[in-house]
Structure formats: structure tokens, C-alpha cells
PDB file of N, CA and C in Angstrom:
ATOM      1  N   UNK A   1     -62.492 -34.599  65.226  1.00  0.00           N
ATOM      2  CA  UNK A   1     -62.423 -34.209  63.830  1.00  0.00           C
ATOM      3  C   UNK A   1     -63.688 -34.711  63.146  1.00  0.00           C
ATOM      4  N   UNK A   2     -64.359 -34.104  62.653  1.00  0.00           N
ATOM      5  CA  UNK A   2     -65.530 -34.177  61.926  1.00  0.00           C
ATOM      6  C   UNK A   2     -65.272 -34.849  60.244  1.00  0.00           C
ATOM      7  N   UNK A   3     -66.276 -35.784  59.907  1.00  0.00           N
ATOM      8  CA  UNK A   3     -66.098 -37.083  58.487  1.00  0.00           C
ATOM      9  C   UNK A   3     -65.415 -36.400  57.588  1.00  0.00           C
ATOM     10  N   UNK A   4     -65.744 -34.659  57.393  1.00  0.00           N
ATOM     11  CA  UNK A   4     -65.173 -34.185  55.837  1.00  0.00           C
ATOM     12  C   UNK A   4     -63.571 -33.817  56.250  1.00  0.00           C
ATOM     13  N   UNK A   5     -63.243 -34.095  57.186  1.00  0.00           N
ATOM     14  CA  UNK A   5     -61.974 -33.843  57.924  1.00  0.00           C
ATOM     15  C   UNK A   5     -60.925 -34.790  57.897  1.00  0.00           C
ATOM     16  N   UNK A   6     -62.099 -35.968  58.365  1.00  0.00           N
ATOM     17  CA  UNK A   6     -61.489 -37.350  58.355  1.00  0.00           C
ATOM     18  C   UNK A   6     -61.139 -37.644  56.754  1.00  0.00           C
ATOM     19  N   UNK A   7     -62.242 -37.864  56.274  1.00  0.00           N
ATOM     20  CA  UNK A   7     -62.351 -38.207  54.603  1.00  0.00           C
ATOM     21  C   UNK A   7     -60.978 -37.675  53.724  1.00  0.00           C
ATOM     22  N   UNK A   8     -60.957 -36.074  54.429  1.00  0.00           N
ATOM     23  CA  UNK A   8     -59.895 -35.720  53.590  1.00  0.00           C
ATOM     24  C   UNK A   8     -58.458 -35.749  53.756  1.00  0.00           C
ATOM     25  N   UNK A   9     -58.236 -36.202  55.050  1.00  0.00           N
ATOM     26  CA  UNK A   9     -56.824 -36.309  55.668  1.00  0.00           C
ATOM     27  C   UNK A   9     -56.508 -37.625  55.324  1.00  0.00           C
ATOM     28  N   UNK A  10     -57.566 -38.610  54.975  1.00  0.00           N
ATOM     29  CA  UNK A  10     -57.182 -39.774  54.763  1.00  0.00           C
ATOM     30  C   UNK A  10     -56.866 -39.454  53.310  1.00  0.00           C
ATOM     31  N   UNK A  11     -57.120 -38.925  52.401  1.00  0.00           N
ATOM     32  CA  UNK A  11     -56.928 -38.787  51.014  1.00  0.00           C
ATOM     33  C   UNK A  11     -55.777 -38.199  50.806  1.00  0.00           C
ATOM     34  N   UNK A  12     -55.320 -37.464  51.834  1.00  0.00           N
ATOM     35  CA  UNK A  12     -54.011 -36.962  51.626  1.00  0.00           C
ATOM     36  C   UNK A  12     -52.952 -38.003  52.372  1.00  0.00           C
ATOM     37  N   UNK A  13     -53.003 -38.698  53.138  1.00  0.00           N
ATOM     38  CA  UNK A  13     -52.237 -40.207  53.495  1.00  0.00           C
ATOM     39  C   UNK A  13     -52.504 -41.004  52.390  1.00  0.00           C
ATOM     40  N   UNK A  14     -53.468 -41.346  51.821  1.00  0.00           N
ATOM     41  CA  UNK A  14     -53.510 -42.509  50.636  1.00  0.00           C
ATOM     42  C   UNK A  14     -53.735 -41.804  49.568  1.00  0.00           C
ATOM     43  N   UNK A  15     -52.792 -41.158  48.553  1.00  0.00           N
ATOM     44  CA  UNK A  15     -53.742 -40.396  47.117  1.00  0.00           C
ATOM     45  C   UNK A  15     -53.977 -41.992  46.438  1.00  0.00           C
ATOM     46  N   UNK A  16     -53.720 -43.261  46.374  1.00  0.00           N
ATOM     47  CA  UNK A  16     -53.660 -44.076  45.779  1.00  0.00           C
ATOM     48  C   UNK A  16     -54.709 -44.645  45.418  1.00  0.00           C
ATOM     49  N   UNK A  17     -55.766 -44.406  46.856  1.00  0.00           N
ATOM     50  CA  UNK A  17     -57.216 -44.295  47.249  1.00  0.00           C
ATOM     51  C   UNK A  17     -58.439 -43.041  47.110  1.00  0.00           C
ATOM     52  N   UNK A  18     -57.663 -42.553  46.346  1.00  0.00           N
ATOM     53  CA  UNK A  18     -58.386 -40.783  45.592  1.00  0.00           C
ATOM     54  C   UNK A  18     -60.000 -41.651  45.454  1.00  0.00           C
ATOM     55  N   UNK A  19     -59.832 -42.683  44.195  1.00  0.00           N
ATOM     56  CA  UNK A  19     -60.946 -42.763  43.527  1.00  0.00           C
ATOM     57  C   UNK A  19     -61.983 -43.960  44.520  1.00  0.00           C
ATOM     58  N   UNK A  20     -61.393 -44.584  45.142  1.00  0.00           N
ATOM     59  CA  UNK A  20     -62.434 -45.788  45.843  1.00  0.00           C
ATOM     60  C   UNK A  20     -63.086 -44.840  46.762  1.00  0.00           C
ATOM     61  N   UNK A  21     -62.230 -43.850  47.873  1.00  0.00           N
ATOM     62  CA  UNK A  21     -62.642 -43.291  48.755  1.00  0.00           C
ATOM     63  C   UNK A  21     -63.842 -41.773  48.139  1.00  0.00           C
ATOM     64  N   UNK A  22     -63.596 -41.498  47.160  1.00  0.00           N
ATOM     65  CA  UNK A  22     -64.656 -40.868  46.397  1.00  0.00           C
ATOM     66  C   UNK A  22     -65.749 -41.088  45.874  1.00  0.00           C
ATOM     67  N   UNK A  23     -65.920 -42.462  45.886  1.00  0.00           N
ATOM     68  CA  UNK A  23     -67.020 -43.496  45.025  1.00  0.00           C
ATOM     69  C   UNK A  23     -68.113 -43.611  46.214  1.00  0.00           C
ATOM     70  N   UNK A  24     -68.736 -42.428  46.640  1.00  0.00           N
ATOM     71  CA  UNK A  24     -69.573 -43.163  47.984  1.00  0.00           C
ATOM     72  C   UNK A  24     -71.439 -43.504  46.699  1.00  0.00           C
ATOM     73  N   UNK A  25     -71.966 -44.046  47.730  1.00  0.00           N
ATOM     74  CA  UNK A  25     -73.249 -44.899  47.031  1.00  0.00           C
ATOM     75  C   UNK A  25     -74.370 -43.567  47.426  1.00  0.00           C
ATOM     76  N   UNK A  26     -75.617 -43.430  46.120  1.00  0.00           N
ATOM     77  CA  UNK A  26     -75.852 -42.289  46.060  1.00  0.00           C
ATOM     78  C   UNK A  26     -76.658 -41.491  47.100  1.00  0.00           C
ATOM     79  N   UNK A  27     -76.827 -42.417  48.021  1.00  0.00           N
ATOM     80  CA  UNK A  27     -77.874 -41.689  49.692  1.00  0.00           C
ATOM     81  C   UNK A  27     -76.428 -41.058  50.277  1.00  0.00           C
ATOM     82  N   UNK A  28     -75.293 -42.117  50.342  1.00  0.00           N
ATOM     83  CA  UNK A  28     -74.299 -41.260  50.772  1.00  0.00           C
ATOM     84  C   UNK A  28     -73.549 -39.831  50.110  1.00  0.00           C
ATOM     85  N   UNK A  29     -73.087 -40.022  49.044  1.00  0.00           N
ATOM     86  CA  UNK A  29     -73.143 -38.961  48.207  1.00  0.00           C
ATOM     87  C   UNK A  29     -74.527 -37.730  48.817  1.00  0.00           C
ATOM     88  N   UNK A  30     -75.137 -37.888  48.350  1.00  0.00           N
ATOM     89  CA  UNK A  30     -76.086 -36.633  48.894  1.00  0.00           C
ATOM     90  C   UNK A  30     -76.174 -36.227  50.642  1.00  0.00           C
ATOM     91  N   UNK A  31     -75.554 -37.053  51.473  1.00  0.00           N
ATOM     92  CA  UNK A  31     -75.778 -37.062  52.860  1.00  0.00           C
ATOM     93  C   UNK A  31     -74.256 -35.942  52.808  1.00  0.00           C
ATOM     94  N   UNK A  32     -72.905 -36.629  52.506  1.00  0.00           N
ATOM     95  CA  UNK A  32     -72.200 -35.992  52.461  1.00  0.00           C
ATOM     96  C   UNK A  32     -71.143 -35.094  51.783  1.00  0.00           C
ATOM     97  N   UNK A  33     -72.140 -34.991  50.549  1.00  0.00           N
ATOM     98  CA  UNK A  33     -71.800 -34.051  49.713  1.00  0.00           C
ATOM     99  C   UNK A  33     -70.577 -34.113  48.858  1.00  0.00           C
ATOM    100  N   UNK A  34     -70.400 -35.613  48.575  1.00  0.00           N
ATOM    101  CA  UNK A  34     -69.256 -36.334  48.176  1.00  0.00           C
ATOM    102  C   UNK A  34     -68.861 -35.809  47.057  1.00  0.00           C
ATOM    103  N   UNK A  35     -67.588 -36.065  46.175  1.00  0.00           N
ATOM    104  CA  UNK A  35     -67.604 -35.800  44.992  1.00  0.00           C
ATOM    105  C   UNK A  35     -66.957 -36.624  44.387  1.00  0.00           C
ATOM    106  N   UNK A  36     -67.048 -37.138  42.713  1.00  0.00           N
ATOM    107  CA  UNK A  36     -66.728 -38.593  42.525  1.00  0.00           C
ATOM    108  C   UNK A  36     -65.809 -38.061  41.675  1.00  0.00           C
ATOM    109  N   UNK A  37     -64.628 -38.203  41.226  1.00  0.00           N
ATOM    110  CA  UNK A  37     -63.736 -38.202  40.245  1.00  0.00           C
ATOM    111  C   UNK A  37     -63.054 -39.536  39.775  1.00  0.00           C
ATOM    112  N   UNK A  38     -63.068 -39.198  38.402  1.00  0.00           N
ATOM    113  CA  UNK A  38     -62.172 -40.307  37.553  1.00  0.00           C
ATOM    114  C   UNK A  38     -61.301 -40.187  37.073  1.00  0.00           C
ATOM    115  N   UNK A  39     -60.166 -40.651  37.246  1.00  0.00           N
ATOM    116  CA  UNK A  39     -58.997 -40.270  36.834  1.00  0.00           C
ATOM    117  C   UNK A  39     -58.218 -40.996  35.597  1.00  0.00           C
ATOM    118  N   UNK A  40     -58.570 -40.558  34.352  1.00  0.00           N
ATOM    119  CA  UNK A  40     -58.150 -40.844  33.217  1.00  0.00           C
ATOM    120  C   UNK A  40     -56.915 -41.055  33.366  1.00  0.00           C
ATOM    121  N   UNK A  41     -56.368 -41.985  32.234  1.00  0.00           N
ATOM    122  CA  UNK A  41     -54.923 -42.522  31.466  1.00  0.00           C
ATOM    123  C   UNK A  41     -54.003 -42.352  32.628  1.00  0.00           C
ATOM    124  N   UNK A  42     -53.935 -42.288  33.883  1.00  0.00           N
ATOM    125  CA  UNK A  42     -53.079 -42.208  34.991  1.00  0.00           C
ATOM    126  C   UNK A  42     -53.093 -40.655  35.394  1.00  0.00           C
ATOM    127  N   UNK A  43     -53.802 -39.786  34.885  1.00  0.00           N
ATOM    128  CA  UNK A  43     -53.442 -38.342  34.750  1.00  0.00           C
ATOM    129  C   UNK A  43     -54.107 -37.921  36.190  1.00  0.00           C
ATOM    130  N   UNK A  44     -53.225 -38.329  37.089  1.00  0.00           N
ATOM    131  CA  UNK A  44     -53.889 -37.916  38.869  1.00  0.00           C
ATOM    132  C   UNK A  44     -53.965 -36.514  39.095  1.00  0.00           C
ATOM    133  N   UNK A  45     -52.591 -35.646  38.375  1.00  0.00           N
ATOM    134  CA  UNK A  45     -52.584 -34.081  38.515  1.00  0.00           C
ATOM    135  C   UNK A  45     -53.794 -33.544  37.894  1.00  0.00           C
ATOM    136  N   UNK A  46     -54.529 -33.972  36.996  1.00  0.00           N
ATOM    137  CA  UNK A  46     -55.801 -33.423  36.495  1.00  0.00           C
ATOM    138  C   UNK A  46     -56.587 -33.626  37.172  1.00  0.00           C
ATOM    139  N   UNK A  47     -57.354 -34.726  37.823  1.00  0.00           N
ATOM    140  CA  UNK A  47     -58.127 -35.387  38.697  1.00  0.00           C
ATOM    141  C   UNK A  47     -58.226 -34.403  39.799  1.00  0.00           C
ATOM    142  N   UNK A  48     -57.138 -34.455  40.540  1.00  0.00           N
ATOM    143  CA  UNK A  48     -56.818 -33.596  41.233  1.00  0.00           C
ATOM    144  C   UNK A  48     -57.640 -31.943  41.544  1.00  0.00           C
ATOM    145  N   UNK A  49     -57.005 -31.035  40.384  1.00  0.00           N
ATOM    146  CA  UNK A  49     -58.214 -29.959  39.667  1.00  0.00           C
ATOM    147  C   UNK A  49     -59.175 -30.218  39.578  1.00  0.00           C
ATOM    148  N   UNK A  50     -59.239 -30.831  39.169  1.00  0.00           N
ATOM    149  CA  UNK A  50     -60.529 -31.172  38.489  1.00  0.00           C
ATOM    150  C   UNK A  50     -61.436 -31.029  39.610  1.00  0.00           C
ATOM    151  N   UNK A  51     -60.899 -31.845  40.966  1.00  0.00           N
ATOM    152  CA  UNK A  51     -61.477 -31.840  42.171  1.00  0.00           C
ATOM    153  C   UNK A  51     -61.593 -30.651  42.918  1.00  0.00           C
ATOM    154  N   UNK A  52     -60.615 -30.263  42.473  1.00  0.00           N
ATOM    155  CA  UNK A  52     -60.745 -28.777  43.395  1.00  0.00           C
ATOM    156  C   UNK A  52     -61.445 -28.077  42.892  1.00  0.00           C
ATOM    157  N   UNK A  53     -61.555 -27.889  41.751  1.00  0.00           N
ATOM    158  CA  UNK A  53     -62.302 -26.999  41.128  1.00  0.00           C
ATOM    159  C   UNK A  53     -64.168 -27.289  41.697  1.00  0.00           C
ATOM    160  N   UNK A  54     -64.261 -28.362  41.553  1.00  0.00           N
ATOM    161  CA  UNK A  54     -65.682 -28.937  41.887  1.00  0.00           C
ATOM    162  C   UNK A  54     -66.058 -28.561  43.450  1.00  0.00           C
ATOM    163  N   UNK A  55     -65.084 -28.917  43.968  1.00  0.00           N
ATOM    164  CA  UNK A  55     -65.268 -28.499  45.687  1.00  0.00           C
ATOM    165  C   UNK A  55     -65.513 -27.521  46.266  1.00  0.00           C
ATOM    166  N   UNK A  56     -64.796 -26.030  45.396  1.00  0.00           N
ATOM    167  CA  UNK A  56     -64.730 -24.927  45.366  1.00  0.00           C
ATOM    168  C   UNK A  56     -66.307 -24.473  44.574  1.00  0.00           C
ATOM    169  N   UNK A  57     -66.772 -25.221  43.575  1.00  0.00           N
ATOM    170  CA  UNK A  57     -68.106 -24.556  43.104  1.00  0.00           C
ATOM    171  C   UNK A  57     -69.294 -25.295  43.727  1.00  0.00           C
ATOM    172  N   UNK A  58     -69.273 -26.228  44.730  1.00  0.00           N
ATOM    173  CA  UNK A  58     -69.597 -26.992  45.305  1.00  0.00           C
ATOM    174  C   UNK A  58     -70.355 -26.511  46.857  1.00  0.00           C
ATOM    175  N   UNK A  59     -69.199 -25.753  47.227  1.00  0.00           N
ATOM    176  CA  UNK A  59     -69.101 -25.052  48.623  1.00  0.00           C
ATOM    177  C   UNK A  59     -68.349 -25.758  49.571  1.00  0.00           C
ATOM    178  N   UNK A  60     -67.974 -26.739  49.410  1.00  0.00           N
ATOM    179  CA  UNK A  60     -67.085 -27.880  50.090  1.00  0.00           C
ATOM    180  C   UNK A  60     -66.316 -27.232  50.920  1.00  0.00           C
ATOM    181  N   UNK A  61     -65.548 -26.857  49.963  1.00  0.00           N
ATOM    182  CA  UNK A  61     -64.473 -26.102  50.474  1.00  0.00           C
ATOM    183  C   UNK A  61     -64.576 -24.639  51.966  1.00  0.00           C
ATOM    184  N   UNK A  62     -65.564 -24.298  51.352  1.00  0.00           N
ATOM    185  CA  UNK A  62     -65.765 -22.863  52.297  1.00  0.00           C
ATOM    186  C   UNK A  62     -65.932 -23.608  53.671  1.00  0.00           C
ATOM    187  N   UNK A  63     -67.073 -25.058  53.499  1.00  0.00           N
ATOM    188  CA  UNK A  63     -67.424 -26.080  54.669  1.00  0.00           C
ATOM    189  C   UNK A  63     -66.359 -26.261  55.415  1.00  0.00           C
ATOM    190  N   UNK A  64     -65.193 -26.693  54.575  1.00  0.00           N
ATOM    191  CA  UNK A  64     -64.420 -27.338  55.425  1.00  0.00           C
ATOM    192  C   UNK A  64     -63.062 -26.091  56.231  1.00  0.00           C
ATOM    193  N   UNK A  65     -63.358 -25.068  55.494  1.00  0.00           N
ATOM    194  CA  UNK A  65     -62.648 -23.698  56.020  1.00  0.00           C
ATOM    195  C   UNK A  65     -63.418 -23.208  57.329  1.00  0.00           C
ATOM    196  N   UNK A  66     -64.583 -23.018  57.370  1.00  0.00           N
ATOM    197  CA  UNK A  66     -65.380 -22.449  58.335  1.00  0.00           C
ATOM    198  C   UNK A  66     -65.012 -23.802  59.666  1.00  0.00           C
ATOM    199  N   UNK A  67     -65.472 -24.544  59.462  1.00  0.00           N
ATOM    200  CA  UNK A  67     -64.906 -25.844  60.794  1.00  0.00           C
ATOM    201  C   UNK A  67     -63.559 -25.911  61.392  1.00  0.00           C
ATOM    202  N   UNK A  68     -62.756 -25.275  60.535  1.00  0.00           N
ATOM    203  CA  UNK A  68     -61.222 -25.872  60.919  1.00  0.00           C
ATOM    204  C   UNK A  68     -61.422 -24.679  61.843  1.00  0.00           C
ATOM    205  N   UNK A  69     -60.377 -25.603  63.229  1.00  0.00           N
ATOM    206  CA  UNK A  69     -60.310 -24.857  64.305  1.00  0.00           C
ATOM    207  C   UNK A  69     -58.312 -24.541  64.393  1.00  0.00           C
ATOM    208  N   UNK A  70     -57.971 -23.625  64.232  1.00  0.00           N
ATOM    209  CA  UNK A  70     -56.756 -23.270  64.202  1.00  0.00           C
ATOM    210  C   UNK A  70     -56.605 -21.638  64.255  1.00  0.00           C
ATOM    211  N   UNK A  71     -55.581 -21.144  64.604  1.00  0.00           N
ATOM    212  CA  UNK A  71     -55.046 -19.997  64.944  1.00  0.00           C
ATOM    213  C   UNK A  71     -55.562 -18.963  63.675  1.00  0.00           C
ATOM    214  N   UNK A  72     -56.553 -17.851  63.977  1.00  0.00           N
ATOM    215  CA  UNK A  72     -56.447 -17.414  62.965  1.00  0.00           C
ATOM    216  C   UNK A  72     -55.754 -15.982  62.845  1.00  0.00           C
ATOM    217  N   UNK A  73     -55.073 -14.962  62.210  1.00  0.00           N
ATOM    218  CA  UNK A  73     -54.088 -14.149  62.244  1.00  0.00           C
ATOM    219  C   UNK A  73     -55.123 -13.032  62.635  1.00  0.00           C
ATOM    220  N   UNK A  74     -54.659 -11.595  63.372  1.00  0.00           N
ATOM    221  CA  UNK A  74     -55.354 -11.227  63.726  1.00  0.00           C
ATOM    222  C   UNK A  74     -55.894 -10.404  62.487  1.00  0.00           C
ATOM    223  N   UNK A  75     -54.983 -10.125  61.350  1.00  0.00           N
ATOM    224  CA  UNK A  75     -55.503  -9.318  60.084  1.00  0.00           C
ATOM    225  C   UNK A  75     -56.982  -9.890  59.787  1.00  0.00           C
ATOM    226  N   UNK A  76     -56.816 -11.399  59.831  1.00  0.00           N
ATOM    227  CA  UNK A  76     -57.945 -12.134  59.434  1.00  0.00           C
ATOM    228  C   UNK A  76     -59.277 -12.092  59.706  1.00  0.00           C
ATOM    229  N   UNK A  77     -59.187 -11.921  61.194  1.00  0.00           N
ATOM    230  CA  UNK A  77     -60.036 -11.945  62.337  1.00  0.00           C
ATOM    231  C   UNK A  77     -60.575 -10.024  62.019  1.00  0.00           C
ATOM    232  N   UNK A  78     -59.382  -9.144  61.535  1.00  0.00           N
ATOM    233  CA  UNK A  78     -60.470  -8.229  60.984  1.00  0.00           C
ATOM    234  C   UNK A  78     -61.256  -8.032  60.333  1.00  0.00           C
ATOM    235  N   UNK A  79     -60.746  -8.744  59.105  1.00  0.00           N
ATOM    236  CA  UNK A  79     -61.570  -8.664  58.234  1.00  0.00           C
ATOM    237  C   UNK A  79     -62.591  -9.198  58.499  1.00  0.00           C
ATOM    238  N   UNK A  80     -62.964 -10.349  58.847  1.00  0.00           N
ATOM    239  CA  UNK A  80     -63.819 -11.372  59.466  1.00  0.00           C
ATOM    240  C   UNK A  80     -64.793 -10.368  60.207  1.00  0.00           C
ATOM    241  N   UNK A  81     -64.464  -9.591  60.994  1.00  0.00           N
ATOM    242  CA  UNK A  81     -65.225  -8.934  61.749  1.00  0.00           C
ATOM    243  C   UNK A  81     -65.924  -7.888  60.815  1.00  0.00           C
ATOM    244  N   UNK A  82     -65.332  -6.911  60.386  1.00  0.00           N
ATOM    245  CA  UNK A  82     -65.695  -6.008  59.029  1.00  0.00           C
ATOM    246  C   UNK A  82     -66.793  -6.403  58.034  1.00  0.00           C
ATOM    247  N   UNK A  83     -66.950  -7.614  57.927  1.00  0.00           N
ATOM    248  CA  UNK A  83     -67.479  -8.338  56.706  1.00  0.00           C
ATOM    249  C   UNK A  83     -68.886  -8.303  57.900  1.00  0.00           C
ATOM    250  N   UNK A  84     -68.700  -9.137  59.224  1.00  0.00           N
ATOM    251  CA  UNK A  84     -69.719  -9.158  59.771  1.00  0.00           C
ATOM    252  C   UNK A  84     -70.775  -8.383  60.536  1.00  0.00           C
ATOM    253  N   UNK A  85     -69.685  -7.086  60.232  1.00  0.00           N
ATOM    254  CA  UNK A  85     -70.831  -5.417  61.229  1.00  0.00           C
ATOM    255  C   UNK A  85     -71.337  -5.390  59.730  1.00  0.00           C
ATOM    256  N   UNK A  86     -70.822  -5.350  58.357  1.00  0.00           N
ATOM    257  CA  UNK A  86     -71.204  -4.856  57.140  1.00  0.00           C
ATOM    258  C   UNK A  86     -72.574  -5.717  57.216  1.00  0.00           C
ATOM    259  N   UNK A  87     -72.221  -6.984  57.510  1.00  0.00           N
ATOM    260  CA  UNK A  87     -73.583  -7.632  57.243  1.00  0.00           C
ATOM    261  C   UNK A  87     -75.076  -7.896  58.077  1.00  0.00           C
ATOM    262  N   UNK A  88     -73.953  -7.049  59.288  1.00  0.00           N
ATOM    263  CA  UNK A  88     -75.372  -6.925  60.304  1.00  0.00           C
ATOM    264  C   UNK A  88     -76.159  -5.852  60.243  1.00  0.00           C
ATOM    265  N   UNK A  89     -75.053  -4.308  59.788  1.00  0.00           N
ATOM    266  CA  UNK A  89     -75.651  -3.311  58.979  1.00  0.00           C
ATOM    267  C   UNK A  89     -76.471  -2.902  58.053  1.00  0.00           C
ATOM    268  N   UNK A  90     -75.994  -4.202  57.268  1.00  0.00           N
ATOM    269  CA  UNK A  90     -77.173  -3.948  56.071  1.00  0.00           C
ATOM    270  C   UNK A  90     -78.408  -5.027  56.295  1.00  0.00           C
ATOM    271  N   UNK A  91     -78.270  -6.143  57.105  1.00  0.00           N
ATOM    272  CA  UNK A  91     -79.992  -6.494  57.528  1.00  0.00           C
ATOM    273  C   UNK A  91     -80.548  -5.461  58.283  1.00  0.00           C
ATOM    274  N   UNK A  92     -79.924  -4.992  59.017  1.00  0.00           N
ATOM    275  CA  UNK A  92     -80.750  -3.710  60.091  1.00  0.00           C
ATOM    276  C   UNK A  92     -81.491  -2.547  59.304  1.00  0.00           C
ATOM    277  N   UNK A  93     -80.347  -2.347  58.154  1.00  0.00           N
ATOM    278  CA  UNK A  93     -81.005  -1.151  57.109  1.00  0.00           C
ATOM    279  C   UNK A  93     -81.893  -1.768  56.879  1.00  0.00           C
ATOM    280  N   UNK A  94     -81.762  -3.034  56.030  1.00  0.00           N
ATOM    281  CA  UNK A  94     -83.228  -3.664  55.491  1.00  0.00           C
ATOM    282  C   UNK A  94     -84.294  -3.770  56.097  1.00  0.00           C
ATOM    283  N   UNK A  95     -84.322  -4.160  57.414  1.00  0.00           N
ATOM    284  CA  UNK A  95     -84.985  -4.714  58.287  1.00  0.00           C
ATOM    285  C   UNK A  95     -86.000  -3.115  58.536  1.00  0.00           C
ATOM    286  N   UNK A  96     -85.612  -1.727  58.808  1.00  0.00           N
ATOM    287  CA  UNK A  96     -85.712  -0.586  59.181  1.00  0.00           C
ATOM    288  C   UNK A  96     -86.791  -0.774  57.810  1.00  0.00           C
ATOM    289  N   UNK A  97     -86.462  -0.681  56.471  1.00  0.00           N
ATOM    290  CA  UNK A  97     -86.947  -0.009  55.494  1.00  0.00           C
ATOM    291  C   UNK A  97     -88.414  -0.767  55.070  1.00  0.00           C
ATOM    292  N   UNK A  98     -88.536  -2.301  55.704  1.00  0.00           N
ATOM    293  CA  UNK A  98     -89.170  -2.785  55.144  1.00  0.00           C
ATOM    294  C   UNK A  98     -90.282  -2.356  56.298  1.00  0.00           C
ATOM    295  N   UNK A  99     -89.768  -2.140  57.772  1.00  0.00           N
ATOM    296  CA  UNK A  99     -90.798  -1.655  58.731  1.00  0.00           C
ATOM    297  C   UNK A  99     -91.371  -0.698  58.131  1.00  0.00           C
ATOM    298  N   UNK A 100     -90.708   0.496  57.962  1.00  0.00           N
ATOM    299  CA  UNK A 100     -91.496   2.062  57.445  1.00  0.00           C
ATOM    300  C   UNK A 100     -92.472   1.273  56.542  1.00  0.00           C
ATOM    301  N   UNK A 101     -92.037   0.325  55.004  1.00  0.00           N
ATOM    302  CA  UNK A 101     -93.203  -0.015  54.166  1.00  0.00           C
ATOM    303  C   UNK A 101     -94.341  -0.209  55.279  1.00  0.00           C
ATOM    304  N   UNK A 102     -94.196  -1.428  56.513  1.00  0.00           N
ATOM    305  CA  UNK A 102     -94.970  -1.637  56.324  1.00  0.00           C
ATOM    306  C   UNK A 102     -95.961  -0.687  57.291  1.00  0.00           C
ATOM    307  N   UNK A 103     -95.554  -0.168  58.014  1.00  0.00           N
ATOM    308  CA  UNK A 103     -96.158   0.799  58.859  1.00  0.00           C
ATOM    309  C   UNK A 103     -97.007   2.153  58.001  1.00  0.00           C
ATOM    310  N   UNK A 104     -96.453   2.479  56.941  1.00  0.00           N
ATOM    311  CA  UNK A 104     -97.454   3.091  55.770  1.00  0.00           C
ATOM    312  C   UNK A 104     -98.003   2.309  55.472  1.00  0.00           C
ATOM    313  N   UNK A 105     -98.353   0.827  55.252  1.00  0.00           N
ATOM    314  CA  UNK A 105     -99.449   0.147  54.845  1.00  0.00           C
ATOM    315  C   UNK A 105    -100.445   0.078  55.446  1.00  0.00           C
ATOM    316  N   UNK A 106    -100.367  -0.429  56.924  1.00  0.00           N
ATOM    317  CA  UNK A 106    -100.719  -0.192  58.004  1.00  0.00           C
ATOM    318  C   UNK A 106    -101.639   1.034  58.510  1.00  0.00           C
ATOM    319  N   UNK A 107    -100.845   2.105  58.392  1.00  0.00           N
ATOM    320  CA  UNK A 107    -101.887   3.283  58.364  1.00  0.00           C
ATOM    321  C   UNK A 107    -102.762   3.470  57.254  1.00  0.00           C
ATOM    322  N   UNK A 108    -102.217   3.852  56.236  1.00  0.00           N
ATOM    323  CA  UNK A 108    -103.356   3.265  54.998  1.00  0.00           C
ATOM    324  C   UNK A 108    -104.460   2.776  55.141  1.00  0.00           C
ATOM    325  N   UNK A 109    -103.925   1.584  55.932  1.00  0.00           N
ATOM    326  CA  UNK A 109    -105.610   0.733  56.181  1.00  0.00           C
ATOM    327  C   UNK A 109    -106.339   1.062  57.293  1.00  0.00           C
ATOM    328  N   UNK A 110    -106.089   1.394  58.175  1.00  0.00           N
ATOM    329  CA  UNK A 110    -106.444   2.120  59.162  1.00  0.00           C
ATOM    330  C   UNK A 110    -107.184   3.247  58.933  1.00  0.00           C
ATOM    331  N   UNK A 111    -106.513   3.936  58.141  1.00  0.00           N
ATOM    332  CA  UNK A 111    -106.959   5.636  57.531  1.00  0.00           C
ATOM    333  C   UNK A 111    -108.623   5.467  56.680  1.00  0.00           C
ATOM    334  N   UNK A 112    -108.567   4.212  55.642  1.00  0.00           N
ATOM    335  CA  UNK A 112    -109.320   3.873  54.937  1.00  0.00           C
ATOM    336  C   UNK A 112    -110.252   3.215  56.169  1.00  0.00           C
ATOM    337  N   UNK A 113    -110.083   2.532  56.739  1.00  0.00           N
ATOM    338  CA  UNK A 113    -111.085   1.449  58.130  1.00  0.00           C
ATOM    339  C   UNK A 113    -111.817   3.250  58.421  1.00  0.00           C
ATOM    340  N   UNK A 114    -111.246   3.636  58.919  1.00  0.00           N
ATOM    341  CA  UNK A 114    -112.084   5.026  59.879  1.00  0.00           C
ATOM    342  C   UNK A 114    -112.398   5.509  58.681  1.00  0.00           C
ATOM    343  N   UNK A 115    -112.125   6.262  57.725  1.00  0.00           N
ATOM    344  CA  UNK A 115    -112.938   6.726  56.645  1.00  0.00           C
ATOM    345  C   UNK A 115    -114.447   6.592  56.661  1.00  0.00           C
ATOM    346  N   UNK A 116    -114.154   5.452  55.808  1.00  0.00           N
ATOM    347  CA  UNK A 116    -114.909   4.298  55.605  1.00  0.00           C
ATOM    348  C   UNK A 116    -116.155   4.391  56.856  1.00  0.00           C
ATOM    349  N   UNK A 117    -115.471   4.102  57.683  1.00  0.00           N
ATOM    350  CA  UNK A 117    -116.894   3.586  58.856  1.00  0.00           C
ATOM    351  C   UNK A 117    -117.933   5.035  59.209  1.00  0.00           C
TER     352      UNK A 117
END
């Protein structure tokens, strides 16, 4: 199990430890992308949000979705796949369109080189 795995399974065994185990020092913080919450007047259910919300605009979250190794449904695994011909599709288009640019540039200069000489 990998630290953001560890970190967070322990937070869900200790919520009591939400805020010490969040408090990392700031090389750590930036190493692992920590996030610090404070939890006002006892109000843990806010804290809470509050956290998620941050994790989620953070990318945390997607991090710790993409790593988890567990069964995934096969609907899932379509979509998953769908998303990834879409995205190999459209670098290939790109990839195609930016060749033609540059292969008219290319001749261009070529055309102009022999002109020219």
C-alpha cells in the first residue's frame, strides 16, 4: 500500500488524529501533497468537507482513485476504454494535422531554396 493509502486508512481508524496527521512540515507538505485542515469549535463534519472539497480540487483524489487496485465493473472498464481510443484518436488527428502544417512548410522552403538558387 502506497503513503497516500497508508495516510488515509489511518485517518479513517483515528478521525481523532484528522488534524496532527494533516499538519505535515512544509518540504513534506509539498513532497506529499498534504492538506492541512482546522477544525473549528469541534465542528469535525465541516472539516471534513472542507477536506474533501480541497482534495477533489487538489487532484488528490483522482491520485488516489487511479492507484487503488480493486475489481473494476466491466461497465467501468468501458467507459475507461472509450475515453481512451477517444483520446488516442484525437492525438493521432492532431498529430496528422500538425504533420500536413508542417510538410507545407517544408515544401515552401524548399520551393523558395530552388527558386531562389
Amino acid at each position: 500500500m502506497n503513503l497516500v493509502g497508508r495516510q488515509s486508512s489511518s485517518l479513517l481508524n483515528r478521525p481523532t488524529q484528522i488534524v496532527e496527521s494533516l499538519s505535515f512540515g512544509h518540504q513534506q507538505l509539498q513532497q506529499w501533497r498534504g492538506i492541512r485542515v482546522k477544525v473549528l469549535n469541534g465542528n469535525l463534519e465541516g472539516a471534513l468537507t472542507f477536506m474533501q472539497r480541497k482534495m477533489q480540487s487538489s487532484g488528490i483524489e483522482r491520485m488516489i482513485k487511479r492507484e487503488q487496485t480493486h475489481h473494476i465493473k466491466n461497465s467501468e472498464k468501458r467507459i475507461l476504454a472509450r475515453k481512451n481510443l477517444e483520446r488516442k484518436l484525437r492525438s493521432q488527428d492532431l498529430a496528422r494535422k500538425l504533420q500536413a502544417i508542417l510538410m507545407k512548410k517544408v515544401s515552401l522552403v524548399l520551393n523558395v531554396v530552388f527558386v531562389g538558387a
